[in-house]
C-alpha atoms as a PDB file:
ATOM      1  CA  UNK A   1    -101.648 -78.963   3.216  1.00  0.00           C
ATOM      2  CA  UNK A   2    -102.117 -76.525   6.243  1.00  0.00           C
ATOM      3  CA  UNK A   3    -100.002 -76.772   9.077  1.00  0.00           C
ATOM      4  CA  UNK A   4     -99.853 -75.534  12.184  1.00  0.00           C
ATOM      5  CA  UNK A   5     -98.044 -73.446  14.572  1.00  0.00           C
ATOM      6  CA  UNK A   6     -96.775 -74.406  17.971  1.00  0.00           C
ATOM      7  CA  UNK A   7     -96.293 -71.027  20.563  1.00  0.00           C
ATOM      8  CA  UNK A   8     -92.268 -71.801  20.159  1.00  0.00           C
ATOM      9  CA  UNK A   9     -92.617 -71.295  16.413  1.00  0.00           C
ATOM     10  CA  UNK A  10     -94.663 -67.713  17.177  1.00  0.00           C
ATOM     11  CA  UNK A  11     -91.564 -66.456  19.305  1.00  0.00           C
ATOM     12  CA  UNK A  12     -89.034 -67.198  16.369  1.00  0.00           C
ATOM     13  CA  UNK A  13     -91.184 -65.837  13.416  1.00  0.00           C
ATOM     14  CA  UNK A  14     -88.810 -64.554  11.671  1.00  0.00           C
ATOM     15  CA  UNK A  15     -86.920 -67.807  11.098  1.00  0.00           C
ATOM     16  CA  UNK A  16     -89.998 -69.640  10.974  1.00  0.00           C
ATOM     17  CA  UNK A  17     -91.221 -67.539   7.508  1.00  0.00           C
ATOM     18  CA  UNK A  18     -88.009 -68.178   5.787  1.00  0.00           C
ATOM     19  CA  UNK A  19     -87.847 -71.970   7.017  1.00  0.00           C
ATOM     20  CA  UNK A  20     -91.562 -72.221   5.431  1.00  0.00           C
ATOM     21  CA  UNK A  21     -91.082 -70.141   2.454  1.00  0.00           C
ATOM     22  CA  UNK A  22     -87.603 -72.217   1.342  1.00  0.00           C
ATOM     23  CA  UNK A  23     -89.156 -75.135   2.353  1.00  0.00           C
ATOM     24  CA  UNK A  24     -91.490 -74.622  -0.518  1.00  0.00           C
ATOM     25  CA  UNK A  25     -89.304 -73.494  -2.869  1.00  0.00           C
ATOM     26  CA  UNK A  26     -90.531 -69.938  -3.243  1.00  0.00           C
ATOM     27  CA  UNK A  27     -88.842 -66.671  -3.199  1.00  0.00           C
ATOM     28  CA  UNK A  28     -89.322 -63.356  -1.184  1.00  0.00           C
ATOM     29  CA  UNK A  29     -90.666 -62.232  -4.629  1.00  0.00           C
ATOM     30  CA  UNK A  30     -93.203 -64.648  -4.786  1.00  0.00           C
ATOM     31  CA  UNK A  31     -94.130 -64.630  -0.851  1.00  0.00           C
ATOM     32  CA  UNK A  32     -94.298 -60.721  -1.027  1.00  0.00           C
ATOM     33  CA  UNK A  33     -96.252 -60.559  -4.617  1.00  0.00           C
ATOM     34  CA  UNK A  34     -99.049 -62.705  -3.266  1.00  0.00           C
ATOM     35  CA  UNK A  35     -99.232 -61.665   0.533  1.00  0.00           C
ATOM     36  CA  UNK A  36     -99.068 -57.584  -1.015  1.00  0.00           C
ATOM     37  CA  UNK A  37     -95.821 -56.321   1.023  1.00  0.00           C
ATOM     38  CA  UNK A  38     -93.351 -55.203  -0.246  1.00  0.00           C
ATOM     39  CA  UNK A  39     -89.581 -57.594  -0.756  1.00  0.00           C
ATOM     40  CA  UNK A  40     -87.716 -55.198   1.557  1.00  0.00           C
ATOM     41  CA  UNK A  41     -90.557 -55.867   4.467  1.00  0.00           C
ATOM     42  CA  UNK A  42     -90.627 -59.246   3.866  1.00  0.00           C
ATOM     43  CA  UNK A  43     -86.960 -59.654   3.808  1.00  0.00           C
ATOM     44  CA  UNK A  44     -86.912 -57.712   6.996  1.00  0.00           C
ATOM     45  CA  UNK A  45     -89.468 -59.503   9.078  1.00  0.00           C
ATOM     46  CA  UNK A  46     -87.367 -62.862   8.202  1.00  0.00           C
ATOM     47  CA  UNK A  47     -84.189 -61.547   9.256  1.00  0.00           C
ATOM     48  CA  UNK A  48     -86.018 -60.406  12.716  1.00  0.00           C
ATOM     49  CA  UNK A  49     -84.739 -56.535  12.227  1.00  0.00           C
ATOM     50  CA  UNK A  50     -88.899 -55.403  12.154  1.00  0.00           C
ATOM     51  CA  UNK A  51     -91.697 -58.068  13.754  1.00  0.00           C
ATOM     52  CA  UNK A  52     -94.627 -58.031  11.327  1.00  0.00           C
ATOM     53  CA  UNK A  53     -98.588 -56.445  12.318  1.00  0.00           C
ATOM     54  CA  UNK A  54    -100.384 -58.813  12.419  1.00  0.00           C
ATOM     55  CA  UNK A  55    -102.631 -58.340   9.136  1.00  0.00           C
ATOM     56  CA  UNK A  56     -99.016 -58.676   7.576  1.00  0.00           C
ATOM     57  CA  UNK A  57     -98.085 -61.622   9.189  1.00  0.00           C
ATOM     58  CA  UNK A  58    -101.745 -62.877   8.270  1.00  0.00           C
ATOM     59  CA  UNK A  59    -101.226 -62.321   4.687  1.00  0.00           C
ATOM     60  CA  UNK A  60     -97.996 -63.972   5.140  1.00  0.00           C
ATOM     61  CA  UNK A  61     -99.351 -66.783   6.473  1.00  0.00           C
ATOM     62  CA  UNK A  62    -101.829 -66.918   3.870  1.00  0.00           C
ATOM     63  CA  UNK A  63     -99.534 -66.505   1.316  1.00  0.00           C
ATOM     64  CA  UNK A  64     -97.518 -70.151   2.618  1.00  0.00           C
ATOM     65  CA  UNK A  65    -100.866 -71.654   3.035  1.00  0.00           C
ATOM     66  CA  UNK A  66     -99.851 -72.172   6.818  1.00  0.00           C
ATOM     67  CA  UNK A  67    -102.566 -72.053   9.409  1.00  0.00           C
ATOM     68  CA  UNK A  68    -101.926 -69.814  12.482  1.00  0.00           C
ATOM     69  CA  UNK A  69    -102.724 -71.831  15.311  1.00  0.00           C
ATOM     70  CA  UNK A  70    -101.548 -71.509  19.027  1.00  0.00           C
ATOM     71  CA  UNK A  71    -101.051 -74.689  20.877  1.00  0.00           C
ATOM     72  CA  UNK A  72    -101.301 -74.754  24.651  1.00  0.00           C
ATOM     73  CA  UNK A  73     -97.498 -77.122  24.831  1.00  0.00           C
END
C-alpha cells in the first residue's frame, strides 16, 4: 500500500524515514541496499544532521513504497 505525505510530514523528514522504515520492519541496510545510498547517508538524513537531494529522497521513498504527495492542509 502507498501512502501519502501531508506538508507537516515533508518538514520533519528525517523522523518521518525512520518512523516509515521501522514501521515496516526494515533496516538502514535494507532501505539503503534498495534505494542505492549508502548506510552512513541514510543514517544521516534520519537523524536530520544532512537533508536528502531530492533524487535521494526519491529513491528513498521508493524504496518504502511511500508516495510523495503534498497536500494543500
Amino acid at each position: 500500500m502507498i501512502k501519502q505525505m501531508t506538508v507537516k510530514e515533508i518538514d520533519n523528514i528525517g523522523a518521518y524515514i525512520r518512523a516509515a522504515r521501522k514501521s515496516k520492519g526494515l533496516t538502514l541496510k535494507q532501505v539503503s541496499t534498495k534505494a542505492g545510498l549508502t548506510e552512513s547517508a541514510l543514517s544521516k538524513y534520519e537523524n536530520g544532521t544532512r537533508v536528502p537531494h531530492y533524487d535521494s529522497l526519491m529513491r528513498i521513498l521508493n524504496a518504502l513504497e511511500i508516495d510523495l504527495m503534498l497536500m494543500d492542509n
